[in-house]
PDB file of N, CA and C in Angstrom:
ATOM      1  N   UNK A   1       0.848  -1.170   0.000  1.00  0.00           N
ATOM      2  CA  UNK A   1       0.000   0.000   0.000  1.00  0.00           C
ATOM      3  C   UNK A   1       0.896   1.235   0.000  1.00  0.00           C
ATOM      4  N   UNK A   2       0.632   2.282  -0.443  1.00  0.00           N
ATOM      5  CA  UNK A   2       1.373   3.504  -1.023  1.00  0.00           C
ATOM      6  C   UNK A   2       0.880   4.610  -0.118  1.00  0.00           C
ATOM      7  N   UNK A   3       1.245   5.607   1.003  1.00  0.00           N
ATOM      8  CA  UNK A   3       0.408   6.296   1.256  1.00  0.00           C
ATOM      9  C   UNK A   3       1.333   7.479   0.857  1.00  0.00           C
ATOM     10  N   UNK A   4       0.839   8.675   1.000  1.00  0.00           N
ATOM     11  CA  UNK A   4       1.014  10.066   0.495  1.00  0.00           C
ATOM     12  C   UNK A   4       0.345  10.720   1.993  1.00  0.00           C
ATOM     13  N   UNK A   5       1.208  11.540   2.993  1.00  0.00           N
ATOM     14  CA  UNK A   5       0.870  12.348   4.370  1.00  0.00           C
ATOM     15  C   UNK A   5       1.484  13.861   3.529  1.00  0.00           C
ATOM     16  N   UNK A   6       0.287  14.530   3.173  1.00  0.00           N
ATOM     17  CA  UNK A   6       0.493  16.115   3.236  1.00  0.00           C
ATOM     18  C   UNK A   6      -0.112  16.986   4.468  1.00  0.00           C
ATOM     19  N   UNK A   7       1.005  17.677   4.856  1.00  0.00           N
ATOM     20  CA  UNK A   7       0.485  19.087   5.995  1.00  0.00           C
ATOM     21  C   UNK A   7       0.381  19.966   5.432  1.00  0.00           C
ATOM     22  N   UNK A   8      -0.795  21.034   5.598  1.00  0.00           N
ATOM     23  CA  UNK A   8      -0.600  22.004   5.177  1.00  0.00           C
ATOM     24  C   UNK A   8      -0.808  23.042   6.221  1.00  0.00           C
ATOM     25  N   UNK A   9       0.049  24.332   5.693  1.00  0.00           N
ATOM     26  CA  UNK A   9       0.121  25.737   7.317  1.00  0.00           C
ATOM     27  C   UNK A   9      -0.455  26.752   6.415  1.00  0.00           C
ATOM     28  N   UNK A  10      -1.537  27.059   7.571  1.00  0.00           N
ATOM     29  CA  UNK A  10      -1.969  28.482   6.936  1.00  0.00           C
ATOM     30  C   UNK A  10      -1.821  29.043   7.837  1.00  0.00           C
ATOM     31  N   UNK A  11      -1.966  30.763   6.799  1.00  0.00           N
ATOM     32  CA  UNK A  11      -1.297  31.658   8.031  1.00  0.00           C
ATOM     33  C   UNK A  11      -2.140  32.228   9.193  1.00  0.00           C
ATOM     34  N   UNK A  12      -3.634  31.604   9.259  1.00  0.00           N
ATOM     35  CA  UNK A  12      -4.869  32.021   9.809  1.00  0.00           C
ATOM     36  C   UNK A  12      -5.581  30.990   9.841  1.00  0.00           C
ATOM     37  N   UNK A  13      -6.483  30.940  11.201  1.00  0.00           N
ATOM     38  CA  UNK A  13      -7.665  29.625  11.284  1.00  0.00           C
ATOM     39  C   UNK A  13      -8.641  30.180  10.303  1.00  0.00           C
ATOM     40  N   UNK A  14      -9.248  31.343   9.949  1.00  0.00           N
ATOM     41  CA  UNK A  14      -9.943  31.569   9.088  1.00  0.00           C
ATOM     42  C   UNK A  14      -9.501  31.211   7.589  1.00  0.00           C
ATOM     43  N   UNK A  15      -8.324  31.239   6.968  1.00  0.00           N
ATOM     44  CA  UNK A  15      -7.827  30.428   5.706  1.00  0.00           C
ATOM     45  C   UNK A  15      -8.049  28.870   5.955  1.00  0.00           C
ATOM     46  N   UNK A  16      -7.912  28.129   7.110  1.00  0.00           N
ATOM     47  CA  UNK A  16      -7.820  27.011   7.236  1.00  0.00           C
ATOM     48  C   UNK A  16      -9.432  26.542   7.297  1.00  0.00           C
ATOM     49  N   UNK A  17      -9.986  27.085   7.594  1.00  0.00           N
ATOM     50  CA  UNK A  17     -11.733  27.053   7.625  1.00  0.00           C
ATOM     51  C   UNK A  17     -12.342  26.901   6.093  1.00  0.00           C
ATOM     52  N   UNK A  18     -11.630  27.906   5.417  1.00  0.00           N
ATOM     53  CA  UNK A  18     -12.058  28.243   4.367  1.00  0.00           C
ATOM     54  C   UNK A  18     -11.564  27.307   3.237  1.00  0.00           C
ATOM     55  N   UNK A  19     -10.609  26.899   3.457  1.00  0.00           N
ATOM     56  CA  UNK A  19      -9.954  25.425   2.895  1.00  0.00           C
ATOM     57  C   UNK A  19     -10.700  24.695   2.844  1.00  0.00           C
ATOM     58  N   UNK A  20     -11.000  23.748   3.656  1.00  0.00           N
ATOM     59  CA  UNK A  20     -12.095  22.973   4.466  1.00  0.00           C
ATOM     60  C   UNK A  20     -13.615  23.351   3.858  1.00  0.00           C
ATOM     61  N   UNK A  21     -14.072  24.504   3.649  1.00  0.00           N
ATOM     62  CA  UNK A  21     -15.360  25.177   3.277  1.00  0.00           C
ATOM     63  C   UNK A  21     -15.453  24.557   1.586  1.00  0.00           C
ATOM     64  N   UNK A  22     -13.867  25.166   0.659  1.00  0.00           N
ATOM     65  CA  UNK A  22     -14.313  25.051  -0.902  1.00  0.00           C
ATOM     66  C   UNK A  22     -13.978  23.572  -0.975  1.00  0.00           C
ATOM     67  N   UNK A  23     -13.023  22.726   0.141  1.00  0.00           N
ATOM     68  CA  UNK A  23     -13.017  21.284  -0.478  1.00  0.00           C
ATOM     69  C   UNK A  23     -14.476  20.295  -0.253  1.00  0.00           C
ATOM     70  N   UNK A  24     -14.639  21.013   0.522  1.00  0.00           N
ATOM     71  CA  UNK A  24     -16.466  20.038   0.457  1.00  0.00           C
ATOM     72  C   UNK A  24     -17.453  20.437  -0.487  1.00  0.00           C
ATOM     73  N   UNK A  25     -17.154  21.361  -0.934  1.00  0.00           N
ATOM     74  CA  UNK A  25     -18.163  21.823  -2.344  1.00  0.00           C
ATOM     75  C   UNK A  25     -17.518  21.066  -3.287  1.00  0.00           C
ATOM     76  N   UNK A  26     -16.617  20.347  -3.492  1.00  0.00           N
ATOM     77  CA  UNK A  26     -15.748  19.833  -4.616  1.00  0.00           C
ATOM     78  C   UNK A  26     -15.772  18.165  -4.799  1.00  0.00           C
ATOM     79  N   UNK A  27     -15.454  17.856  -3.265  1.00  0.00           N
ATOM     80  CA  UNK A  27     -14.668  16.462  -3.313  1.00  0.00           C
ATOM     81  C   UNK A  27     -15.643  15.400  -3.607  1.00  0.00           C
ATOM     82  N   UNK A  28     -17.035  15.623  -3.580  1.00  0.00           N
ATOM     83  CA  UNK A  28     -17.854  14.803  -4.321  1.00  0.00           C
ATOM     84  C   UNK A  28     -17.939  14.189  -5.546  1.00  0.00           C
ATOM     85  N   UNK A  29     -17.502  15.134  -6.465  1.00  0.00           N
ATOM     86  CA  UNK A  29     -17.251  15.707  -7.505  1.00  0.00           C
ATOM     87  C   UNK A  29     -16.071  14.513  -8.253  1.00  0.00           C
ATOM     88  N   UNK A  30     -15.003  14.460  -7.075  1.00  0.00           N
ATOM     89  CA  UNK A  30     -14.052  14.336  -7.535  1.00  0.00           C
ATOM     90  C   UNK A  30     -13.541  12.465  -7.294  1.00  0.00           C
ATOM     91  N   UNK A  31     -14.053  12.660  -5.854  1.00  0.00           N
ATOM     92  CA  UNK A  31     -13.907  11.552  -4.718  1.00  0.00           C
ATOM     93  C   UNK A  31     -14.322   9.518  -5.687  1.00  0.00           C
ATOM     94  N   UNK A  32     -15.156   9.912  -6.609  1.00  0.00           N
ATOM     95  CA  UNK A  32     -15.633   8.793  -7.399  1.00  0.00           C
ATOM     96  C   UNK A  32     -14.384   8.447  -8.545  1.00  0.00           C
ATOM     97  N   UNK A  33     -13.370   9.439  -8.987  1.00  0.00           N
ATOM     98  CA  UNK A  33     -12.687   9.494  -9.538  1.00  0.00           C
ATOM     99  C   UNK A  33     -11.067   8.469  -9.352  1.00  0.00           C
ATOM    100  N   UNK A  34     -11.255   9.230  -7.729  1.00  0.00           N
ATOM    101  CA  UNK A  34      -9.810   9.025  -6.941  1.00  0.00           C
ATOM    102  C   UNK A  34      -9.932   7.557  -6.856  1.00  0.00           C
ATOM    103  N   UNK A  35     -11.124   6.785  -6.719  1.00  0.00           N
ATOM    104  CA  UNK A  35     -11.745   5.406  -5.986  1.00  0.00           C
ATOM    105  C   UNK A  35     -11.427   4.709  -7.141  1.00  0.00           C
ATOM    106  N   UNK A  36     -11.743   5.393  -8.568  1.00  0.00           N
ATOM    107  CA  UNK A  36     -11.179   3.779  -9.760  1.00  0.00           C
ATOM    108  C   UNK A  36     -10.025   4.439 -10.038  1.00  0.00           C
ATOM    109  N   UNK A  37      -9.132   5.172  -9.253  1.00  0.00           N
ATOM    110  CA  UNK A  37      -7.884   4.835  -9.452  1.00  0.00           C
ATOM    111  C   UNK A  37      -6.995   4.560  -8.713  1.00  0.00           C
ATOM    112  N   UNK A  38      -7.887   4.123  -7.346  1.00  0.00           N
ATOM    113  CA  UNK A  38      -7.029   2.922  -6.916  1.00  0.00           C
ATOM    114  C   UNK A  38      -6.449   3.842  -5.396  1.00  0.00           C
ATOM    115  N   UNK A  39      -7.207   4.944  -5.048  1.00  0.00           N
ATOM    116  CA  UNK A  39      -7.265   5.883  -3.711  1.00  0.00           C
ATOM    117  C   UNK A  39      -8.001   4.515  -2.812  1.00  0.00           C
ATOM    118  N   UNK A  40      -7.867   3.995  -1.582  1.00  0.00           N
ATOM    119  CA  UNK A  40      -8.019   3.721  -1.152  1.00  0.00           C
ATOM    120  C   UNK A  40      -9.132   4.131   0.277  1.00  0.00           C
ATOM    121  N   UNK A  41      -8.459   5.010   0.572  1.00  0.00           N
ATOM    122  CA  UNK A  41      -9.041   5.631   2.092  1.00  0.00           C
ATOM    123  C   UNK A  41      -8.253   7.043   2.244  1.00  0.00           C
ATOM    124  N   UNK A  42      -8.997   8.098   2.711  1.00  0.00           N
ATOM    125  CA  UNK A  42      -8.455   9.564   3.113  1.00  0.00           C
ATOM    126  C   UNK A  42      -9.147  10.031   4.075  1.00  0.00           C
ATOM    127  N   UNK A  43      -8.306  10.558   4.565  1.00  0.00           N
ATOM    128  CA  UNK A  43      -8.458  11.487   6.054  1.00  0.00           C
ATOM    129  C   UNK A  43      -8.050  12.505   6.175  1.00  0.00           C
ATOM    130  N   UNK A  44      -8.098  13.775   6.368  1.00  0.00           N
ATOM    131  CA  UNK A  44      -8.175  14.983   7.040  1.00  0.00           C
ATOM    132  C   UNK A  44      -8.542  15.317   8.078  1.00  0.00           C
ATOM    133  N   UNK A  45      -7.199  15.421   9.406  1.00  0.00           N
ATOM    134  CA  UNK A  45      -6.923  15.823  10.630  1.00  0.00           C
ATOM    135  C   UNK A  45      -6.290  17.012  10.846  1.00  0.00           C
ATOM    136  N   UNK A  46      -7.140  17.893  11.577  1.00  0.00           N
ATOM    137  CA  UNK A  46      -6.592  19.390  12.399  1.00  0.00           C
ATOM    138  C   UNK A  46      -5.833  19.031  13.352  1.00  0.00           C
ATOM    139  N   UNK A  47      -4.513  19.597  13.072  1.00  0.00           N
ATOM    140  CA  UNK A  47      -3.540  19.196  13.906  1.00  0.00           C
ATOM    141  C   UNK A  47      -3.614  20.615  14.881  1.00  0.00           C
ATOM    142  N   UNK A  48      -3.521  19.918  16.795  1.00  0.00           N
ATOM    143  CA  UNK A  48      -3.657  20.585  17.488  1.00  0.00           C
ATOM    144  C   UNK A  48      -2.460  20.962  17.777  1.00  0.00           C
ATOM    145  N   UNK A  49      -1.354  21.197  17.583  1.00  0.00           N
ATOM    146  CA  UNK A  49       0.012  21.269  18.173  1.00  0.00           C
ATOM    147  C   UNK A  49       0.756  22.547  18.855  1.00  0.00           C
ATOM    148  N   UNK A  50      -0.566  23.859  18.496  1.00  0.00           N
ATOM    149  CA  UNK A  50      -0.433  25.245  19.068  1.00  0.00           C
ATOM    150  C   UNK A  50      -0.697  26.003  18.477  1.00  0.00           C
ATOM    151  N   UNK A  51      -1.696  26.760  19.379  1.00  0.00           N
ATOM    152  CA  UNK A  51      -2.881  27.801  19.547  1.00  0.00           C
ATOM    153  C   UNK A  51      -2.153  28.483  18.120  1.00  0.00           C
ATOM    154  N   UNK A  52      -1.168  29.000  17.672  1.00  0.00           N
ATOM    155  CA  UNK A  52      -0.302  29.754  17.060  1.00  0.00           C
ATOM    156  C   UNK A  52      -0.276  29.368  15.451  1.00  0.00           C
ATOM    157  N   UNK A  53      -0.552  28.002  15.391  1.00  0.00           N
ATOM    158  CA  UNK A  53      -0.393  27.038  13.930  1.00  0.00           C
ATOM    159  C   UNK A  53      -1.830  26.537  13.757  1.00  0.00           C
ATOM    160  N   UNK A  54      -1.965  26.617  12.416  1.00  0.00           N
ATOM    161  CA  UNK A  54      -3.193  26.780  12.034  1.00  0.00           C
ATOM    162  C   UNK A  54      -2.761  25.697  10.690  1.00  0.00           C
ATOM    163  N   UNK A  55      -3.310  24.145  11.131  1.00  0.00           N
ATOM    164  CA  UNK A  55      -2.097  23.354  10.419  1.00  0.00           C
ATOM    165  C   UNK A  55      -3.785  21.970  10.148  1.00  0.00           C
ATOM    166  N   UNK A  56      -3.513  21.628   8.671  1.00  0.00           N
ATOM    167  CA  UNK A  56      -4.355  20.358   8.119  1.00  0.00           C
ATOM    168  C   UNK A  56      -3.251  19.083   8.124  1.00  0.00           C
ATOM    169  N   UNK A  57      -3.623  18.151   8.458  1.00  0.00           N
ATOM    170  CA  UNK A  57      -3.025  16.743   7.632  1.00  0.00           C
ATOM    171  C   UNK A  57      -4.037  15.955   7.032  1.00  0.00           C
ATOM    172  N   UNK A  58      -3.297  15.683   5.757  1.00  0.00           N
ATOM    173  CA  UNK A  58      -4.270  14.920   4.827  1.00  0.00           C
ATOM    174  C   UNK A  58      -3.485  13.716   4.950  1.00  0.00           C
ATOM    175  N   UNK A  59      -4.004  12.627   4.898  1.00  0.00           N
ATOM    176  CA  UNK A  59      -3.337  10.812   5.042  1.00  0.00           C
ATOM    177  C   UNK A  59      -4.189  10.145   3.696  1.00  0.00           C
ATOM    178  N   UNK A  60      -3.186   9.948   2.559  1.00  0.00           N
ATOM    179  CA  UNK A  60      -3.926   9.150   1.599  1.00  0.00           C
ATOM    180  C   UNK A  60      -3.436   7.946   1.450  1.00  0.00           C
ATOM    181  N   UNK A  61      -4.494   6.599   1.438  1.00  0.00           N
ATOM    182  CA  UNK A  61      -3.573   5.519   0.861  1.00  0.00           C
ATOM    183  C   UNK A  61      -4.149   4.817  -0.074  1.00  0.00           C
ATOM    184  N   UNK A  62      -3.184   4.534  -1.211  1.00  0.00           N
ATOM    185  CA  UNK A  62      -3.395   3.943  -2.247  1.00  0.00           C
ATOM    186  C   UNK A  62      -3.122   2.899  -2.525  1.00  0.00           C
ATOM    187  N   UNK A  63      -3.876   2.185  -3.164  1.00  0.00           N
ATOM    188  CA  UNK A  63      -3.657   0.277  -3.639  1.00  0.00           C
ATOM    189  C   UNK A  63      -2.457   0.435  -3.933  1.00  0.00           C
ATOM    190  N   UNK A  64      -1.478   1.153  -4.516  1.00  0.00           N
ATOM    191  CA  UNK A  64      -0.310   1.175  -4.561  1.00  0.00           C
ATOM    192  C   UNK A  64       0.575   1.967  -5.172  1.00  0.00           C
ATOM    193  N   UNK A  65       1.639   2.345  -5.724  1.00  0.00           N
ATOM    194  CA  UNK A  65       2.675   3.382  -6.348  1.00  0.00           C
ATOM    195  C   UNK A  65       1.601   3.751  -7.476  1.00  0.00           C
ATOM    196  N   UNK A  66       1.616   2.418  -8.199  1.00  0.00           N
ATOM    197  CA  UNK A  66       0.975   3.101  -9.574  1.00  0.00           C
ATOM    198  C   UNK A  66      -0.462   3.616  -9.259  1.00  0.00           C
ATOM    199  N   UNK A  67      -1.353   3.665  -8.683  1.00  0.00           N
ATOM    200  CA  UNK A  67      -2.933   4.264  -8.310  1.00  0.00           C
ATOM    201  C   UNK A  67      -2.542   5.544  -7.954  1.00  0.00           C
ATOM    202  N   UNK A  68      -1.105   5.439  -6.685  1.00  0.00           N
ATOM    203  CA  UNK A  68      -0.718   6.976  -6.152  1.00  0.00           C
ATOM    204  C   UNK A  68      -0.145   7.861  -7.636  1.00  0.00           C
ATOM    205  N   UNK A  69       0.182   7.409  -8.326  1.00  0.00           N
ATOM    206  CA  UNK A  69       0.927   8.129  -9.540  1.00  0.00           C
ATOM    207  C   UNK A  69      -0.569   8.699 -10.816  1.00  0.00           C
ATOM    208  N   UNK A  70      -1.070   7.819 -10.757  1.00  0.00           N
ATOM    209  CA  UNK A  70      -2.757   7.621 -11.526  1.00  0.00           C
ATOM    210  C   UNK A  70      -3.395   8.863 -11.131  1.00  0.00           C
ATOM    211  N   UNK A  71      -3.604   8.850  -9.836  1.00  0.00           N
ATOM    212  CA  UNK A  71      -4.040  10.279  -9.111  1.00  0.00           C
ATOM    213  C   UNK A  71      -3.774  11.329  -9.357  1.00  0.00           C
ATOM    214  N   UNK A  72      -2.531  11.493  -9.697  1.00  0.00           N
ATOM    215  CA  UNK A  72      -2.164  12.965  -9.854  1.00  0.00           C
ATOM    216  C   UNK A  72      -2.871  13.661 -10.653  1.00  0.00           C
ATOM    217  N   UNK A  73      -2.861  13.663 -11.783  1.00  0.00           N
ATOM    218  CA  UNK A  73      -4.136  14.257 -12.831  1.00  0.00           C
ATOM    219  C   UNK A  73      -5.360  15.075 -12.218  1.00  0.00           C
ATOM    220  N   UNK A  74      -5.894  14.334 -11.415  1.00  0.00           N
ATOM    221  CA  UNK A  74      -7.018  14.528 -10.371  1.00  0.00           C
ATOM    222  C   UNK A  74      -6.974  16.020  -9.836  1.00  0.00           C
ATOM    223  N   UNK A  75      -5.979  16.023  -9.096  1.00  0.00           N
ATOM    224  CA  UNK A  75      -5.457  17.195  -8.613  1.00  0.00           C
ATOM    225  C   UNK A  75      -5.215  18.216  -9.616  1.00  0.00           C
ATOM    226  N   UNK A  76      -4.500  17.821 -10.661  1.00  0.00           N
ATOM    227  CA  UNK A  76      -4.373  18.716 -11.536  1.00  0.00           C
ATOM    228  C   UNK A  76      -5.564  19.887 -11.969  1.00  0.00           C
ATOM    229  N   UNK A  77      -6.977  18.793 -12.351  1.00  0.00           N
ATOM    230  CA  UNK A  77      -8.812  19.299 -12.321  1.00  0.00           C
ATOM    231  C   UNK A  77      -9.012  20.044 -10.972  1.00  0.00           C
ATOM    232  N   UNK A  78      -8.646  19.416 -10.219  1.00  0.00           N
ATOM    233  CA  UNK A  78      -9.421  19.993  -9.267  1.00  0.00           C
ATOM    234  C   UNK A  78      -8.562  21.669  -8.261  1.00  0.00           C
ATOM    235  N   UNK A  79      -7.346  22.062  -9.200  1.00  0.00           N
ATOM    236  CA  UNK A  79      -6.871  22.707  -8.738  1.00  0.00           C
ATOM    237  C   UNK A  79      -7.295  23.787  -9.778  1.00  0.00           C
ATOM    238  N   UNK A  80      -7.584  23.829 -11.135  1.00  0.00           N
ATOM    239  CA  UNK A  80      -8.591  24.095 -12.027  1.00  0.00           C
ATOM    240  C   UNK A  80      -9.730  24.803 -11.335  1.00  0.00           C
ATOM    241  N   UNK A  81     -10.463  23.562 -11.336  1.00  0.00           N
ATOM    242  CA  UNK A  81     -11.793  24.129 -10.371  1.00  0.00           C
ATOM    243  C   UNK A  81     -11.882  25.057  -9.492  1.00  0.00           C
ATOM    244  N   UNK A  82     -10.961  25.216  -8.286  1.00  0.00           N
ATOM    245  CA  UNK A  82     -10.799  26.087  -7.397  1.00  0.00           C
ATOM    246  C   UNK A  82     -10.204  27.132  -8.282  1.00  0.00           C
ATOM    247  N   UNK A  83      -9.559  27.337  -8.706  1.00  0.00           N
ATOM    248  CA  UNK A  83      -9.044  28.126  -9.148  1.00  0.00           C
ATOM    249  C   UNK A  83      -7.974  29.438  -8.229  1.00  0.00           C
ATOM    250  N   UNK A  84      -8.696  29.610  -7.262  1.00  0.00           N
ATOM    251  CA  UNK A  84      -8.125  31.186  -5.898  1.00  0.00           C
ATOM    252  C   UNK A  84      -7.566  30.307  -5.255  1.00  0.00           C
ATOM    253  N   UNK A  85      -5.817  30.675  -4.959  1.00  0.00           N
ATOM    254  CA  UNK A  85      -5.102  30.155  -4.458  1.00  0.00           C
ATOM    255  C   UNK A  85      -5.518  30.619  -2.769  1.00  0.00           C
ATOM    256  N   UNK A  86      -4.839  29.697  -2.121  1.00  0.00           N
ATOM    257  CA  UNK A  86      -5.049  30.444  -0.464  1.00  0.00           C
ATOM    258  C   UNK A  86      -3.532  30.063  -0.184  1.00  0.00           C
ATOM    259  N   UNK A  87      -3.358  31.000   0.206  1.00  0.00           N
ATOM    260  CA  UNK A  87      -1.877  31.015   0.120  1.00  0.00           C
ATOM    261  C   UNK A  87      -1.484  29.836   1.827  1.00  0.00           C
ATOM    262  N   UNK A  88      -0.924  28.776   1.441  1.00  0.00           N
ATOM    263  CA  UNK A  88      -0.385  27.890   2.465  1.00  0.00           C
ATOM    264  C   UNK A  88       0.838  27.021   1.899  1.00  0.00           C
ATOM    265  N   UNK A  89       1.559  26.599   3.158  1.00  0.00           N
ATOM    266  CA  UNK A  89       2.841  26.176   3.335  1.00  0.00           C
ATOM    267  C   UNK A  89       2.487  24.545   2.874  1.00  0.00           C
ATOM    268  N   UNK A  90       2.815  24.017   1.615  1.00  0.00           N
ATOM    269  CA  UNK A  90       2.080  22.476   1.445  1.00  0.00           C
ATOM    270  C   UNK A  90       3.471  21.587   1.727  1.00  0.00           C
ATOM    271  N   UNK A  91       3.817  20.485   2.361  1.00  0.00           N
ATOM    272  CA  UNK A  91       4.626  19.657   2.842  1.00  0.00           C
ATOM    273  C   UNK A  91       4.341  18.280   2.517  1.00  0.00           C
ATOM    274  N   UNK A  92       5.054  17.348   1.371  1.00  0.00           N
ATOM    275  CA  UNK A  92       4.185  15.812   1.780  1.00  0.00           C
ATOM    276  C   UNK A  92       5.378  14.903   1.717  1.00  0.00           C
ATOM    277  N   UNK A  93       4.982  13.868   2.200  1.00  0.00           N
ATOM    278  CA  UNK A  93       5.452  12.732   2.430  1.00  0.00           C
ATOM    279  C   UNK A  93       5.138  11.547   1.482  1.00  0.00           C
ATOM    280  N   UNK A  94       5.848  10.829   0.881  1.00  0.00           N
ATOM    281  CA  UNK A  94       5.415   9.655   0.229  1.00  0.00           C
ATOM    282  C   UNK A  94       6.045   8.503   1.161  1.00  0.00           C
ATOM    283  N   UNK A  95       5.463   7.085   0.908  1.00  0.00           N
ATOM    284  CA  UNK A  95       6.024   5.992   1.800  1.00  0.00           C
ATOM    285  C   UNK A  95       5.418   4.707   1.366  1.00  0.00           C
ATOM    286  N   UNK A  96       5.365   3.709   2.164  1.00  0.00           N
ATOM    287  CA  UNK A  96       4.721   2.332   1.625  1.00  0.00           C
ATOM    288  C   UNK A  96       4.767   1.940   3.163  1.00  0.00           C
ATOM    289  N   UNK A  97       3.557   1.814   3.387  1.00  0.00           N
ATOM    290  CA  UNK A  97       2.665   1.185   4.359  1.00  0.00           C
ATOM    291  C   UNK A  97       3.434  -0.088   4.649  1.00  0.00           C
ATOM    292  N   UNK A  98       4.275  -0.343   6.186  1.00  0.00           N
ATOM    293  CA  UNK A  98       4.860  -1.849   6.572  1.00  0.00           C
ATOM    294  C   UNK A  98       3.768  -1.946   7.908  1.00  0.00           C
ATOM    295  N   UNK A  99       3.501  -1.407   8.353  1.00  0.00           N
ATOM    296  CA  UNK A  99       2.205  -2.122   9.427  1.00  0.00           C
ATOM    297  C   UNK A  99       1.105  -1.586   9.474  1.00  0.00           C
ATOM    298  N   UNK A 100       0.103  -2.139   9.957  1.00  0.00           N
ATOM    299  CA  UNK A 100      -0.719  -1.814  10.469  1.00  0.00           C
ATOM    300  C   UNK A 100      -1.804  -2.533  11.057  1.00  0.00           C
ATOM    301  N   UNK A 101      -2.740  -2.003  12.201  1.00  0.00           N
ATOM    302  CA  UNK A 101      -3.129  -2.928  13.006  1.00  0.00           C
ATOM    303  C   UNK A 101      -4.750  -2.227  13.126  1.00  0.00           C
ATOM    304  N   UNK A 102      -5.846  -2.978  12.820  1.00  0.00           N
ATOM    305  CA  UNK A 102      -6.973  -2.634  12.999  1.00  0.00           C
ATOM    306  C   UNK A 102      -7.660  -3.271  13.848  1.00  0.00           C
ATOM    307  N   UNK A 103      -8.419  -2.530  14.723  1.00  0.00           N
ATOM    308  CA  UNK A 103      -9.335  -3.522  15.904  1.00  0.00           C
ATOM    309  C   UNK A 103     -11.107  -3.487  15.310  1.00  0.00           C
ATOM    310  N   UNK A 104     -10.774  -3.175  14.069  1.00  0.00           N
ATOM    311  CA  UNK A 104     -12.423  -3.467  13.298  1.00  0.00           C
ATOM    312  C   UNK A 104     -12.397  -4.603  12.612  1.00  0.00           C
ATOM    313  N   UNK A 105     -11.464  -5.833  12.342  1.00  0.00           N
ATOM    314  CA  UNK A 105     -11.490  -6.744  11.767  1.00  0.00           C
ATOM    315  C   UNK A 105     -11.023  -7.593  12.856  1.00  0.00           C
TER     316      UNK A 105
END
């Protein structure tokens, strides 16, 4: 499994709100897309780490390199769509999933 961890810093909880505001008008849109190519599961967590940082993590994981590579395009549309940048600090991580442990199965 392939995952992709982006943070992103804005310079205001109100930019970070507003993030959050135009991606739910969108990801419907989009979300059926990401799924036949092999997106697995995503999450978006507000990281609490101080009053001061005004900070998203997105956690994507993909059936694998090639689905994570498939995706990109996606982004490409949907950065299109939005079009008004909000100006933030974007950071990601790529990796390949060696554990994990679920207490729902």
């Amino acid at each position: 499994m392939q995952i992709n961890i982006t943070v992103q810093t804005f310079k205001t909880e109100n930019e970070l709100e507003y993030s959050l505001i135009r991606w739910n008008k969108v990801k419907n849109e989009f979300m059926p897309r990401f799924k036949e190519m092999g997106l697995i599961r995503y999450t978006t967590s507000k990281i609490n780490t101080s009053k001061d940082k005004f900070q998203l993590s997105h956690v994507f994981e993909y059936k694998d390199a090639e689905a994570s590579r498939n995706c990109l395009p996606i982004w490409s549309d949907i950065e299109r769509k939005l079009k008004e940048k909000i100006d933030s600090k974007t950071t990601s991580f790529r990796g390949t999933m060696v554990d994990r442990f679920d207490f729902d199965k």
